[in-house]
N, C-alpha and C. Protein backbone atom coordinates (compact mmCIF):
# COMPACT_ATOMS: atom_id res chain seq x y z
N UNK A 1 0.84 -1.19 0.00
CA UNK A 1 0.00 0.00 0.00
C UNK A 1 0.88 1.25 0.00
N UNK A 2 0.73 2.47 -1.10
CA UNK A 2 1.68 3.55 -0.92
C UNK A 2 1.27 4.56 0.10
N UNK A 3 1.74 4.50 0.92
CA UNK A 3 2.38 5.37 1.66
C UNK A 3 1.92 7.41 1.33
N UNK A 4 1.64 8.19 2.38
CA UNK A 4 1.36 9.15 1.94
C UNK A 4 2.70 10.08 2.77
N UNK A 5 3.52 10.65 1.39
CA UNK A 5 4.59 11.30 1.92
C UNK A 5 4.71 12.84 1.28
N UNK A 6 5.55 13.28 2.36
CA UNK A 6 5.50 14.80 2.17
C UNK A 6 7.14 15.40 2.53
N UNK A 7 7.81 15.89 2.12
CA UNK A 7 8.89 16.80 2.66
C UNK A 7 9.38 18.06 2.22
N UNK A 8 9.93 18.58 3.53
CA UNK A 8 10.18 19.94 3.56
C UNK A 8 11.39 20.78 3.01
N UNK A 9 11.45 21.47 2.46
CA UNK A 9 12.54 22.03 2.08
C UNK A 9 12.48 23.95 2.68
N UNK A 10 13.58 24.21 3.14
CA UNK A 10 13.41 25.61 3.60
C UNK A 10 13.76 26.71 2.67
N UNK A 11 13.61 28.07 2.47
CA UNK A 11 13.92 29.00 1.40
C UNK A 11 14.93 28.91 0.87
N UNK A 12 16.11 28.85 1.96
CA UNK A 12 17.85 28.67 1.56
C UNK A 12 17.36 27.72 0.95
N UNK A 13 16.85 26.29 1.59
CA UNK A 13 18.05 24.98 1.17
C UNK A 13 17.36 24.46 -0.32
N UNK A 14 15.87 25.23 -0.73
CA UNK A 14 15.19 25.49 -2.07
C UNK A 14 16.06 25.94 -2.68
N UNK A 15 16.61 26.59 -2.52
CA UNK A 15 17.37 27.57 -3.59
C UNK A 15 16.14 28.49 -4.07
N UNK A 16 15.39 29.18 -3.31
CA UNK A 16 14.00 29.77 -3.83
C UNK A 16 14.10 30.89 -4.20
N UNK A 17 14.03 31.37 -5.86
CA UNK A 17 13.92 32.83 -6.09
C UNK A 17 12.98 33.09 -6.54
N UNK A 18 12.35 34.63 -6.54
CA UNK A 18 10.82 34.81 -6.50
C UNK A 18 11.04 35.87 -7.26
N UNK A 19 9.90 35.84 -8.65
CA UNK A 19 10.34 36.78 -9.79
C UNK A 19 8.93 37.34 -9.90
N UNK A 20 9.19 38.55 -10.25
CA UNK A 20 7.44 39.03 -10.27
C UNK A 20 7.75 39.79 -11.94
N UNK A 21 6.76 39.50 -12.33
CA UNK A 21 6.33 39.20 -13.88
C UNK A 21 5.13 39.85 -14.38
N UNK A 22 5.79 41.10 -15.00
CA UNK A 22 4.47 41.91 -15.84
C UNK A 22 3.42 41.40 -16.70
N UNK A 23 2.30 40.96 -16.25
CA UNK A 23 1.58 40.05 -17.59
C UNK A 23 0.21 40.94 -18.15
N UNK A 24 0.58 41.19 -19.62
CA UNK A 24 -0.28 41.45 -20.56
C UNK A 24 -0.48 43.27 -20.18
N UNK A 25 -1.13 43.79 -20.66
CA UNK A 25 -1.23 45.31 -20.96
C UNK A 25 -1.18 46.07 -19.19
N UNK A 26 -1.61 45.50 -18.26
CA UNK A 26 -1.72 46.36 -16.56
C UNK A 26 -0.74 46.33 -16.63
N UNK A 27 -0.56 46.86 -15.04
CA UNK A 27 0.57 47.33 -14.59
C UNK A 27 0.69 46.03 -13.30
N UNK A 28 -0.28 45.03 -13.19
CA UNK A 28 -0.32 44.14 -12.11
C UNK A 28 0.96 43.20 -12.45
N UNK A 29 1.33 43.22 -11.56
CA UNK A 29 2.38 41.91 -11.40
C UNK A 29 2.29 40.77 -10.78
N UNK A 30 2.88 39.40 -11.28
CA UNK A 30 2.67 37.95 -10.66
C UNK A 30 3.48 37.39 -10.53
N UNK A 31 3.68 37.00 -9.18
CA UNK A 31 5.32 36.65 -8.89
C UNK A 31 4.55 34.88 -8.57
N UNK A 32 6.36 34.35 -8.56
CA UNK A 32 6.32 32.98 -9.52
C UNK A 32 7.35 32.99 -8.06
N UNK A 33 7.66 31.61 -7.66
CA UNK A 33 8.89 30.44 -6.69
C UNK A 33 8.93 29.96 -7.71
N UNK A 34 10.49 29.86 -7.50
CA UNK A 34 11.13 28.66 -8.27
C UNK A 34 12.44 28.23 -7.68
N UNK A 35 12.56 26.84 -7.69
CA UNK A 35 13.59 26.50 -6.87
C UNK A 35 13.91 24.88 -6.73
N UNK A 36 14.55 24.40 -6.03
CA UNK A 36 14.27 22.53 -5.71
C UNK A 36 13.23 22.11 -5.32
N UNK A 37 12.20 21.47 -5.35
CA UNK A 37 11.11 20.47 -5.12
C UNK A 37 11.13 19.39 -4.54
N UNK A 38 11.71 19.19 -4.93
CA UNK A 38 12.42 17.84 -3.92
C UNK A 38 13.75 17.01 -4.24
N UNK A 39 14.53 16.87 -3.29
CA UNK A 39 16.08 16.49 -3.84
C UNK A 39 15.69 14.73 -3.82
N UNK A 40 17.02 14.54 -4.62
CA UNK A 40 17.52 12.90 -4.85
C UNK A 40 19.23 12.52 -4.74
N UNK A 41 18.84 11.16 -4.17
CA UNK A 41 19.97 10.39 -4.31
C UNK A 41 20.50 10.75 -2.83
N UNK A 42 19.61 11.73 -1.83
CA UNK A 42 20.48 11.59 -0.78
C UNK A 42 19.75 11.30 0.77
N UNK A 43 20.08 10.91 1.71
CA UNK A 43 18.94 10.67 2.87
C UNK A 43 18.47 12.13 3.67
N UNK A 44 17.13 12.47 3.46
CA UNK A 44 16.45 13.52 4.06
C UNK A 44 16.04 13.18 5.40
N UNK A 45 15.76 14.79 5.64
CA UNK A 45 15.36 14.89 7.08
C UNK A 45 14.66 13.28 7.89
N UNK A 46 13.50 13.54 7.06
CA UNK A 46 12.93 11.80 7.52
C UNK A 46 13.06 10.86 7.03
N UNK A 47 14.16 10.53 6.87
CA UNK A 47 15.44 8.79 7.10
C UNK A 47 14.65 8.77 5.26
N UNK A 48 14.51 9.43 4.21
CA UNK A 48 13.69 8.58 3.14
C UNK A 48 14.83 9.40 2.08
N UNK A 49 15.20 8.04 0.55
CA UNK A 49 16.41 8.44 0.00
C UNK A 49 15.37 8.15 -1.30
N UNK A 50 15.28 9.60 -2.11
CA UNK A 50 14.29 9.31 -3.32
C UNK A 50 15.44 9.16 -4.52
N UNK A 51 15.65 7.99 -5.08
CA UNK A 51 16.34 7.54 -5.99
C UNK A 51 16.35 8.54 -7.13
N UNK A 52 17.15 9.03 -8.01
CA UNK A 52 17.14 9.66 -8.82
C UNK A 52 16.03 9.33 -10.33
N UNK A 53 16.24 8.14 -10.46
CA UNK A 53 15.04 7.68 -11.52
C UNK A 53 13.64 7.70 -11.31
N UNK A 54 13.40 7.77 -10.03
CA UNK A 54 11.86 7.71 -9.42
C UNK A 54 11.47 9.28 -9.50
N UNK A 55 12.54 10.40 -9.23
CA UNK A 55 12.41 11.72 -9.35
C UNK A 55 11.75 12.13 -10.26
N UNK A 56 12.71 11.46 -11.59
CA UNK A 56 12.78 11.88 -13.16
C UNK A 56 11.30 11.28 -13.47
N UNK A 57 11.14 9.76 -12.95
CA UNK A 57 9.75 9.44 -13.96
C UNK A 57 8.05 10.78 -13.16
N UNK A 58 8.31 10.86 -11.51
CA UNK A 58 7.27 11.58 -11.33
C UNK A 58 7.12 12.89 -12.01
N UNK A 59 8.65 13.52 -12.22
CA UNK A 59 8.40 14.78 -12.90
C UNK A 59 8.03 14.99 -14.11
N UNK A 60 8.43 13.84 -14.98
CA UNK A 60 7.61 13.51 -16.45
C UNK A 60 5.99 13.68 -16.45
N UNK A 61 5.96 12.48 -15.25
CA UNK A 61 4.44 12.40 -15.49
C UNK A 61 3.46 14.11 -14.57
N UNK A 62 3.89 14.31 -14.13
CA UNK A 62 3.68 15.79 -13.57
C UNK A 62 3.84 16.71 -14.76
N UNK A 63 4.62 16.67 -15.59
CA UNK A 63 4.57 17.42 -16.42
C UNK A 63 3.50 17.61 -17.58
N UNK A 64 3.40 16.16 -17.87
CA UNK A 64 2.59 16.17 -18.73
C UNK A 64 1.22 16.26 -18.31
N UNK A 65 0.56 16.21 -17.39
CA UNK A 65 -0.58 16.41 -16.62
C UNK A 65 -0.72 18.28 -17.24
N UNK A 66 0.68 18.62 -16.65
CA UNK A 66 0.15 19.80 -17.05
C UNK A 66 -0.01 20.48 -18.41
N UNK A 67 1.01 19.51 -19.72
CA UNK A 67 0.57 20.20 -21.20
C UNK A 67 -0.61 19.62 -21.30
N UNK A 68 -1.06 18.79 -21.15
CA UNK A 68 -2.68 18.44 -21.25
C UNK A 68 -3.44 18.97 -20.89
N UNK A 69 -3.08 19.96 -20.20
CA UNK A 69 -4.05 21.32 -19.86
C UNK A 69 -5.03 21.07 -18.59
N UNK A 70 -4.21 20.17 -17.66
CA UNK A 70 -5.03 19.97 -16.74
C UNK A 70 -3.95 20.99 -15.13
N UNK A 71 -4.77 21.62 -14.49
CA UNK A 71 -4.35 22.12 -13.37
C UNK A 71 -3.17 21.51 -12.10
N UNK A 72 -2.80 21.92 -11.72
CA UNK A 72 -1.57 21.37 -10.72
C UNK A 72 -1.66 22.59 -9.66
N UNK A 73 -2.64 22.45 -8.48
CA UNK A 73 -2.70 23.46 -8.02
C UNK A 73 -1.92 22.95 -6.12
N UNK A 74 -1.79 23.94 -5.71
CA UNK A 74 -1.17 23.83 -4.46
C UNK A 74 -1.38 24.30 -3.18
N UNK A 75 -1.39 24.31 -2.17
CA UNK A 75 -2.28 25.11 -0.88
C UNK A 75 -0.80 25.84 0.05
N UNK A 76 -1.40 26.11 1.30
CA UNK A 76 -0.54 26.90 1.79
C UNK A 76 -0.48 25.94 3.04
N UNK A 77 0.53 25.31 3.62
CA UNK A 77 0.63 24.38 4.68
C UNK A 77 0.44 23.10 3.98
N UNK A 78 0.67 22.22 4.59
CA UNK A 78 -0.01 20.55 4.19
C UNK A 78 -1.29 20.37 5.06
N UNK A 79 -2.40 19.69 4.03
CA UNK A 79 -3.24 18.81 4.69
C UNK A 79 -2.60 17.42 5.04
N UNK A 80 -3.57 16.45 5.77
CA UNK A 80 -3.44 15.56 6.22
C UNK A 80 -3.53 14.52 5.51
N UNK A 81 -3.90 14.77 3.85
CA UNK A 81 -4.01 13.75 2.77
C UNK A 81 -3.66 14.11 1.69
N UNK A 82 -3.82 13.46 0.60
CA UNK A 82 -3.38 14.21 -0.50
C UNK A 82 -4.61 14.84 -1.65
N UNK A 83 -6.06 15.44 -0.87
CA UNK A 83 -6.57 15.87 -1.39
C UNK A 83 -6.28 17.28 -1.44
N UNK A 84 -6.65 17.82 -2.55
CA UNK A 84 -6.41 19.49 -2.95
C UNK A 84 -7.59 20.68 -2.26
N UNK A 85 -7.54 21.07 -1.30
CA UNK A 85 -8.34 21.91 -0.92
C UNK A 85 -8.85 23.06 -1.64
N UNK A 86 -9.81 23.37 -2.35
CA UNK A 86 -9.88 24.77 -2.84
C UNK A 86 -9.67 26.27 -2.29
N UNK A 87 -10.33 25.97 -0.99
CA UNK A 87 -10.57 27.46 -0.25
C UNK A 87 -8.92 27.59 0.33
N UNK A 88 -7.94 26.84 0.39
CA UNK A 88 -6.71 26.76 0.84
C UNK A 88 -5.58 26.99 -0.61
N UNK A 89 -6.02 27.18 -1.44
CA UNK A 89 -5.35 26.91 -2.91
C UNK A 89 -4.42 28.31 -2.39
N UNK A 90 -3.08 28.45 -2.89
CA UNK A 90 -2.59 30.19 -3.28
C UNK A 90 -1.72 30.10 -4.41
N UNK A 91 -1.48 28.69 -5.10
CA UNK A 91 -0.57 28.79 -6.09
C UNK A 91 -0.65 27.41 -7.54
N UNK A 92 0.04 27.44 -8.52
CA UNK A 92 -0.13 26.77 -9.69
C UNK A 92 1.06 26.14 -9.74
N UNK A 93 1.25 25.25 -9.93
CA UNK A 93 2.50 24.27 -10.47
C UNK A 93 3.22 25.28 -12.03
N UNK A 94 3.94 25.59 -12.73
CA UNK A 94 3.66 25.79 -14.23
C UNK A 94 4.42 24.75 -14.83
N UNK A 95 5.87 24.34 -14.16
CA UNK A 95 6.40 23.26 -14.89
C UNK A 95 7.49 23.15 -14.24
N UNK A 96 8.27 21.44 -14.21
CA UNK A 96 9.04 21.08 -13.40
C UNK A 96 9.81 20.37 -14.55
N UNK A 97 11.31 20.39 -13.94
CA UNK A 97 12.25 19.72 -14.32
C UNK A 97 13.58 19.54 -13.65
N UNK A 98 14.52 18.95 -14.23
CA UNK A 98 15.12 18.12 -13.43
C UNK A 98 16.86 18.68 -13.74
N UNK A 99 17.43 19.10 -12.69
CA UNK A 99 19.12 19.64 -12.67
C UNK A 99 19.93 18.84 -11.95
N UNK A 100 20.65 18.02 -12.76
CA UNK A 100 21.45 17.00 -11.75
C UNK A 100 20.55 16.10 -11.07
N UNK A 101 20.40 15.51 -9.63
CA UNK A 101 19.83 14.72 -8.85
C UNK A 101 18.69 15.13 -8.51
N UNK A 102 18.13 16.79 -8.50
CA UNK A 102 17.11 17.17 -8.16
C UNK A 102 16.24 17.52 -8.83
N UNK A 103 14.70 17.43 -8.27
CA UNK A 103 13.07 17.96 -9.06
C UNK A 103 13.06 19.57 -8.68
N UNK A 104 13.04 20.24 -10.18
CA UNK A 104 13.39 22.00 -9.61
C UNK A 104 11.74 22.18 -10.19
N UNK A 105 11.11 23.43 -9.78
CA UNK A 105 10.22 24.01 -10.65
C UNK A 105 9.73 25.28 -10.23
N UNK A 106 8.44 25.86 -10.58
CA UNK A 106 8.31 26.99 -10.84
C UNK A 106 6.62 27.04 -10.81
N UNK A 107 6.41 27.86 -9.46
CA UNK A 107 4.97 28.19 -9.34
C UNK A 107 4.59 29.23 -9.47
N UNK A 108 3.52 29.75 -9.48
CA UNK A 108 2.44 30.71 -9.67
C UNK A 108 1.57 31.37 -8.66
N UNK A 109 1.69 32.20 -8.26
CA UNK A 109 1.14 32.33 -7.06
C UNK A 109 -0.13 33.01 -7.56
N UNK A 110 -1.16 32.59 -6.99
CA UNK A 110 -2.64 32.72 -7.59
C UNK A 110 -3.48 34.62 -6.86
N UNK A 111 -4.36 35.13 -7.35
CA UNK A 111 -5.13 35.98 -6.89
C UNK A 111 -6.25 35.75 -6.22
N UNK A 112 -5.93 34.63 -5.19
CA UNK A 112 -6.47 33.40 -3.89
C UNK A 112 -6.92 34.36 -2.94
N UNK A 113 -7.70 34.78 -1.48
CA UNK A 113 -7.46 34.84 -0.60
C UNK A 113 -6.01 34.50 -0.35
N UNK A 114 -5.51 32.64 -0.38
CA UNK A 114 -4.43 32.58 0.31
C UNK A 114 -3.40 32.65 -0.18
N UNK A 115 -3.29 32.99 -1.72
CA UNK A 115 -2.18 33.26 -2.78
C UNK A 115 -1.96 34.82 -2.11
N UNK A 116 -3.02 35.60 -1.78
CA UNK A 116 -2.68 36.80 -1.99
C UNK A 116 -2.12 37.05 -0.34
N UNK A 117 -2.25 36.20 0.78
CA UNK A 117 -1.40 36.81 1.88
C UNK A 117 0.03 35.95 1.39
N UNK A 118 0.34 34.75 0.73
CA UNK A 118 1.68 35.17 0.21
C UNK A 118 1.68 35.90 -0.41
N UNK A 119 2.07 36.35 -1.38
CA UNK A 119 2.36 37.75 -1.87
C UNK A 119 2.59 38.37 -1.02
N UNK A 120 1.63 39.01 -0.04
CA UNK A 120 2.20 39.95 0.20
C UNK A 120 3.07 39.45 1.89
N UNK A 121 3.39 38.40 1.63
CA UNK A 121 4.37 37.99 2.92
C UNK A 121 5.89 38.09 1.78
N UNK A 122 5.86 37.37 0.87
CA UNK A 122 6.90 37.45 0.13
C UNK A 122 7.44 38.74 -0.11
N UNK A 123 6.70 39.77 -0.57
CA UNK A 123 7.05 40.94 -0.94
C UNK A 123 7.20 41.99 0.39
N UNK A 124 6.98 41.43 1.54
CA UNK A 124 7.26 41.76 2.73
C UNK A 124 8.57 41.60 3.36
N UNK A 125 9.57 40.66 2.50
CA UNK A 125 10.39 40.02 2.83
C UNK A 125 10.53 38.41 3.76
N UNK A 126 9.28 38.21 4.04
CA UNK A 126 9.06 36.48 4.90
C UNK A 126 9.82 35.68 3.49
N UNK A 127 10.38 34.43 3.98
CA UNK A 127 11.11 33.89 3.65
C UNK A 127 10.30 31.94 3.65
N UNK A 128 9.24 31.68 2.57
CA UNK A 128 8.93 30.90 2.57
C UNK A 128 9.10 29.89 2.09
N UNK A 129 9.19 28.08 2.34
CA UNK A 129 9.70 27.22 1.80
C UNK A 129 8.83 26.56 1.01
N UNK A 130 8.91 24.89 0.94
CA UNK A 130 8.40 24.51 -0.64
C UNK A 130 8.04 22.93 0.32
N UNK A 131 7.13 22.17 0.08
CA UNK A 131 7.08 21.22 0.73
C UNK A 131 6.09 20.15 -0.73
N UNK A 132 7.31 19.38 -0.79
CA UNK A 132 6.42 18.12 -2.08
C UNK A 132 5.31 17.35 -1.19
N UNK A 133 4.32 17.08 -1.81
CA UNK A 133 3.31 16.33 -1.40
C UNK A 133 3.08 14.99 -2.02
N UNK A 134 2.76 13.74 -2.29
CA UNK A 134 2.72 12.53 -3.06
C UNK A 134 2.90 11.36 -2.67
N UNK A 135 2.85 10.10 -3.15
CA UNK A 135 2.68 9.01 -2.55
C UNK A 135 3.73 8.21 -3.11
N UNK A 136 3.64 6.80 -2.12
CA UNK A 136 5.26 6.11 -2.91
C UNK A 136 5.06 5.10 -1.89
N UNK A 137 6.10 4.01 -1.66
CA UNK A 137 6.55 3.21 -1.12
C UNK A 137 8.07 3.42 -0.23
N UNK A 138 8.25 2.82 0.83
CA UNK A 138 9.40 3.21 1.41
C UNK A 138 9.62 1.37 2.06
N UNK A 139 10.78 1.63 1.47
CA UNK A 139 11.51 0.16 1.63
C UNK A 139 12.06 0.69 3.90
N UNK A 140 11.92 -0.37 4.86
CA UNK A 140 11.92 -0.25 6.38
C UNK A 140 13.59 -0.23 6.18
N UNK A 141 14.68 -0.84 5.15
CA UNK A 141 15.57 -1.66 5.87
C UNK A 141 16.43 -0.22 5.31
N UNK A 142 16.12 0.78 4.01
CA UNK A 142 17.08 1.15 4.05
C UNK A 142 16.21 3.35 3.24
N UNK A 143 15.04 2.76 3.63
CA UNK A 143 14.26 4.24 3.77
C UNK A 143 14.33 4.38 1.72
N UNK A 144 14.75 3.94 1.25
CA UNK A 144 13.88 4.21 -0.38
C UNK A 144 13.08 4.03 -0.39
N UNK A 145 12.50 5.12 -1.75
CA UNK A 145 11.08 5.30 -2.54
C UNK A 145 11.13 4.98 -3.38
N UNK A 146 9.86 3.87 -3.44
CA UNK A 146 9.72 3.55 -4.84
C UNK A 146 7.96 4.23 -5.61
N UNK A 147 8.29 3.69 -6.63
CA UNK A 147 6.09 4.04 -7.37
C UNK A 147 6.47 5.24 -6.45
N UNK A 148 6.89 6.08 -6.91
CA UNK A 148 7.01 7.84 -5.91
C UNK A 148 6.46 8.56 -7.73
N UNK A 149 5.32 9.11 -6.88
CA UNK A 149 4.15 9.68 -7.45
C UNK A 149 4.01 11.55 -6.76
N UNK A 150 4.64 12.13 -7.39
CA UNK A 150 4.04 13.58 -6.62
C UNK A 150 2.77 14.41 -7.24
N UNK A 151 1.93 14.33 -6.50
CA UNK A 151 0.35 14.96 -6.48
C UNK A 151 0.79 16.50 -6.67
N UNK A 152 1.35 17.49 -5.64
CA UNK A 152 1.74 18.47 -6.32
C UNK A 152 2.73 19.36 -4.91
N UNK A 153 3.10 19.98 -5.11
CA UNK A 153 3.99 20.77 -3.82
C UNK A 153 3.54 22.04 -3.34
N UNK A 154 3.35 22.37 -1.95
CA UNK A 154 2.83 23.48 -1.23
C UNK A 154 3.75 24.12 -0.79
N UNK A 155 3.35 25.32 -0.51
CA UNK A 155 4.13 26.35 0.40
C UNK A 155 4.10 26.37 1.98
N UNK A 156 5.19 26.37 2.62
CA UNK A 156 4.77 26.15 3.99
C UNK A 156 6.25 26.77 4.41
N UNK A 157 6.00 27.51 6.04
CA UNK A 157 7.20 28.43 6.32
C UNK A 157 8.06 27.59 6.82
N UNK A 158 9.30 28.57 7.37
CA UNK A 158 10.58 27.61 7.60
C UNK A 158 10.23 26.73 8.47
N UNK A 159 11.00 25.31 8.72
CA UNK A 159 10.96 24.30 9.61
C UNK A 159 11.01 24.69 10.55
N UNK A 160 11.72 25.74 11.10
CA UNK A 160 11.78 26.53 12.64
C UNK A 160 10.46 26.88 13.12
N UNK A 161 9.44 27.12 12.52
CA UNK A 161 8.76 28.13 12.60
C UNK A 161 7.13 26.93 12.85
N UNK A 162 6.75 26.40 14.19
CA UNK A 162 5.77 25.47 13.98
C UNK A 162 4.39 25.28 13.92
N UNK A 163 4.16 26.77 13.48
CA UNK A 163 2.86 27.52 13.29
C UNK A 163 3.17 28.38 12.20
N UNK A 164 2.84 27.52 10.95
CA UNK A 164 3.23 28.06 9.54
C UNK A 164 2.37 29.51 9.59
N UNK A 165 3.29 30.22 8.86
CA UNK A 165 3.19 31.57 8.73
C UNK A 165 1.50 31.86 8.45
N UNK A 166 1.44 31.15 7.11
CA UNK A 166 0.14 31.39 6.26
C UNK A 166 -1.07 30.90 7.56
N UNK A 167 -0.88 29.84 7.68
CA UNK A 167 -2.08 28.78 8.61
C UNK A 167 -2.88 29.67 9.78
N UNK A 168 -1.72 30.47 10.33
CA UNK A 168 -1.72 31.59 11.00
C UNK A 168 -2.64 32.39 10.75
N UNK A 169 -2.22 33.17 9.57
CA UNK A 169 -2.30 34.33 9.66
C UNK A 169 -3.82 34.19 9.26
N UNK A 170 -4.34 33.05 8.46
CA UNK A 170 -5.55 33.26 7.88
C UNK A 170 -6.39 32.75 9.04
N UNK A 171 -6.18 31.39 9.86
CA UNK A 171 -7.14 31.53 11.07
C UNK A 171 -7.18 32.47 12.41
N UNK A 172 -5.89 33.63 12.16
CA UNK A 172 -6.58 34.90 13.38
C UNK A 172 -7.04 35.88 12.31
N UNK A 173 -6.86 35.76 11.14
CA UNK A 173 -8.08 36.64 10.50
C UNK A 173 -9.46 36.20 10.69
N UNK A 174 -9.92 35.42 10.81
CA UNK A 174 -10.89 34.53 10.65
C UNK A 174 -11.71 34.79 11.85
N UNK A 175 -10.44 34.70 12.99
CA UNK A 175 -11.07 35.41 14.08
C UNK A 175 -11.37 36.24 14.60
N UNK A 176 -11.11 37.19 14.05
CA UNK A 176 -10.79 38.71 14.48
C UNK A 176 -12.19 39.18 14.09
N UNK A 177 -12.52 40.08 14.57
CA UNK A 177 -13.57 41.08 14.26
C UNK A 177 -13.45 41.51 13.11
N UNK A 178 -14.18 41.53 12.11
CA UNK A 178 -14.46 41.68 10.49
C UNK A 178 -13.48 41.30 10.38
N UNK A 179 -12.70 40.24 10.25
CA UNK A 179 -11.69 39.49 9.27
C UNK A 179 -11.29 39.38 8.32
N UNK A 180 -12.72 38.56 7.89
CA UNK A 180 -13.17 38.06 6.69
C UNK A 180 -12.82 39.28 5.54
N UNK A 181 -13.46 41.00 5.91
CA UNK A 181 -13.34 41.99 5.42
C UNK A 181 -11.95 42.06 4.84
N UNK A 182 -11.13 42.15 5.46
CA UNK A 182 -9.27 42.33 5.46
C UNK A 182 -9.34 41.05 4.18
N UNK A 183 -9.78 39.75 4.33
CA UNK A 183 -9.48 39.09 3.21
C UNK A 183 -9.99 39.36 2.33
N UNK A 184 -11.29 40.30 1.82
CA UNK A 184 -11.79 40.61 0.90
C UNK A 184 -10.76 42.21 -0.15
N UNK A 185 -10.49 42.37 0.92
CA UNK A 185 -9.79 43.17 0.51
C UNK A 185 -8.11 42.94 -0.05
N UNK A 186 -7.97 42.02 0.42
CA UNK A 186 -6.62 41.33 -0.25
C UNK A 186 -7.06 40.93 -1.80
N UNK A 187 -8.02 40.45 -2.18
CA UNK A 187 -8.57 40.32 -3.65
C UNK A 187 -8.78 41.29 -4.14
N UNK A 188 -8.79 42.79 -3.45
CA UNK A 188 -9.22 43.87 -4.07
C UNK A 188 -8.14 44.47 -4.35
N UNK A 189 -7.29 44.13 -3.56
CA UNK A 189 -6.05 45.34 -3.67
C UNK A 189 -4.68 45.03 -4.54
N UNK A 190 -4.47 44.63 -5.31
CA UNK A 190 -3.78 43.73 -6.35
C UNK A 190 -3.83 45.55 -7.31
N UNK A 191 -2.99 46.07 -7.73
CA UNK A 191 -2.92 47.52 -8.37
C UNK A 191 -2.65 48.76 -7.78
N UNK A 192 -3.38 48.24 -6.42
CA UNK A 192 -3.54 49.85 -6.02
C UNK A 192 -2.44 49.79 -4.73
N UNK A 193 -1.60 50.45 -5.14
CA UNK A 193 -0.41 50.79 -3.99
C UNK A 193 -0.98 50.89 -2.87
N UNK A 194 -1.54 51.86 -2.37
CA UNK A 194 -1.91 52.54 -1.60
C UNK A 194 -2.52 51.31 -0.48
N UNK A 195 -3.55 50.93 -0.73
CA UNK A 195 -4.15 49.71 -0.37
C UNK A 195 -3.17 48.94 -0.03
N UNK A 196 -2.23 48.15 -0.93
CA UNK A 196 -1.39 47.21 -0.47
C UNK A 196 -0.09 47.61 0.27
N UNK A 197 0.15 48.89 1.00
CA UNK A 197 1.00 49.14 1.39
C UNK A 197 0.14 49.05 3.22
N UNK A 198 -1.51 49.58 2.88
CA UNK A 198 -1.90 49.42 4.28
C UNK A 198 -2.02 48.17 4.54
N UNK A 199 -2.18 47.11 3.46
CA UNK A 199 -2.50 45.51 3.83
C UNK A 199 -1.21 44.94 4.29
N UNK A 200 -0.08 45.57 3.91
CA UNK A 200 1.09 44.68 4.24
C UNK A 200 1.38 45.16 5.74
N UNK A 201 0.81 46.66 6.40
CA UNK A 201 0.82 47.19 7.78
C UNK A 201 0.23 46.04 8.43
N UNK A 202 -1.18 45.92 8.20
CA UNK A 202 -1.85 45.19 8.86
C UNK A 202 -1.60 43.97 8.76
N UNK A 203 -0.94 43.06 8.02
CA UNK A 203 -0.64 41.86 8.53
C UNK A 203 0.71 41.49 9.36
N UNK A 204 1.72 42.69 9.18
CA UNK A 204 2.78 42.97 9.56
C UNK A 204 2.00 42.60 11.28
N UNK A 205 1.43 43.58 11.54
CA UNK A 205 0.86 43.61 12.26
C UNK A 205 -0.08 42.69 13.16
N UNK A 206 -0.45 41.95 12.62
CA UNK A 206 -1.05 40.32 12.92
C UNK A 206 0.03 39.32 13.37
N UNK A 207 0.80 39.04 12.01
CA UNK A 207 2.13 38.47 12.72
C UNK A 207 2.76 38.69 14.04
N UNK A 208 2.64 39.59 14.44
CA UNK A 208 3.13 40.61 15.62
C UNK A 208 2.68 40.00 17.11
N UNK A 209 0.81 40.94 16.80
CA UNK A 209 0.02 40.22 17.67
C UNK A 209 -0.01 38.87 17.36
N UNK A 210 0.00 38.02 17.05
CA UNK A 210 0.25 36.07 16.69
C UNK A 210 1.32 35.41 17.46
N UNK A 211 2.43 36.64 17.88
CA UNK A 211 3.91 35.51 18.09
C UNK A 211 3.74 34.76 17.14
N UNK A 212 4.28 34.71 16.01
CA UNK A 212 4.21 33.82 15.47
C UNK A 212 5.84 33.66 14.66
């Protein structure tokens, strides 16, 4: 039976650079991660060594999922399975490939509720990592994956940090007195400086009150 596996990678050890990208006639910009996905050939944090060929065939088949024009979408934290949450979505797979031993690629960060408090954590300077999600087999005697299948990879903050940034920030919005409002307004404010300079106060600001 495969196994439901997940691992973490932090901003450094991603190699994560974040490019924001003028698209089509506005002036709106859409910034993209791109970075490692998940490494091979060596033993990770949790004792598991993803063979280099098992890398290459999931990222094929990941790939092509996506010229077929089918979605590869991603949430903010891990769930507890490998279903895709909608109301949790903040980003797009666009395409993965492979440098040496490792699965590199390149997401999309969506105009989500939760796409849009990354953004503006990223462009805040927070420093967020990359966590593969997918299923496989793990041999007891010496921690390989085999049939390693990746469903798709989320964003989730540094390993230090055990109250992910995002998970946070959106359930004390949630709680807060008009909350909900502040997230409506994160969908609104995508153009207008002004706006997103008070949205990045106020979550600055949340973080704050959060300890987080």
């Amino acid at each position: 039976m495969a196994l439901y596996l997940k691992e973490h990678l932090s901003f450094d050890h991603a190699e994560i650079m974040v490019e924001s990208v003028k698209e089509g006639d506005t002036d709106l910009k859409t910034l993209f991660m791109k970075g490692i996905f998940i490494q091979g050939g060596v033993k990770n944090a949790n004792e598991r060594v993803y063979p280099i060929n098992e890398i290459e065939s999931a990222v094929d088949t990941l790939n092509t999922q996506i010229q077929e024009g089918n979605s590869v979408l991603g949430e903010v934290d891990h769930p507890d399975d490998l279903k895709i949450n909608l109301d949790r979505v903040s980003h797009m797979i666009t395409k993965m490939w492979m440098d040496g031993p490792n699965g590199y690629g390149k997401l999309k960060i969506l105009p989500t509720p939760m796409g849009q408090l990354v953004q503006t954590m990223l462009e805040s300077g927070v420093k967020l990592g990359v966590s593969s999600r997918g299923s496989g087999n793990v041999n007891d005697m010496d921690g390989r994956v085999s049939d390693f299948e990746i469903i798709t990879v989320d964003i989730v903050a540094q390993p230090s940090a055990p109250n992910a940034y995002p998970k946070a920030i959106y359930e004390g919005l949630m709680n807060m007195k008009h909350g909900h409002k502040v997230l409506e307004v994160a969908r609104e404010a995508r153009g207008n400086k002004k706006v997103e300079r008070y949205l990045k106060d106020e979550i600055n600001r949340l973080i704050k009150d959060l300890k987080i």
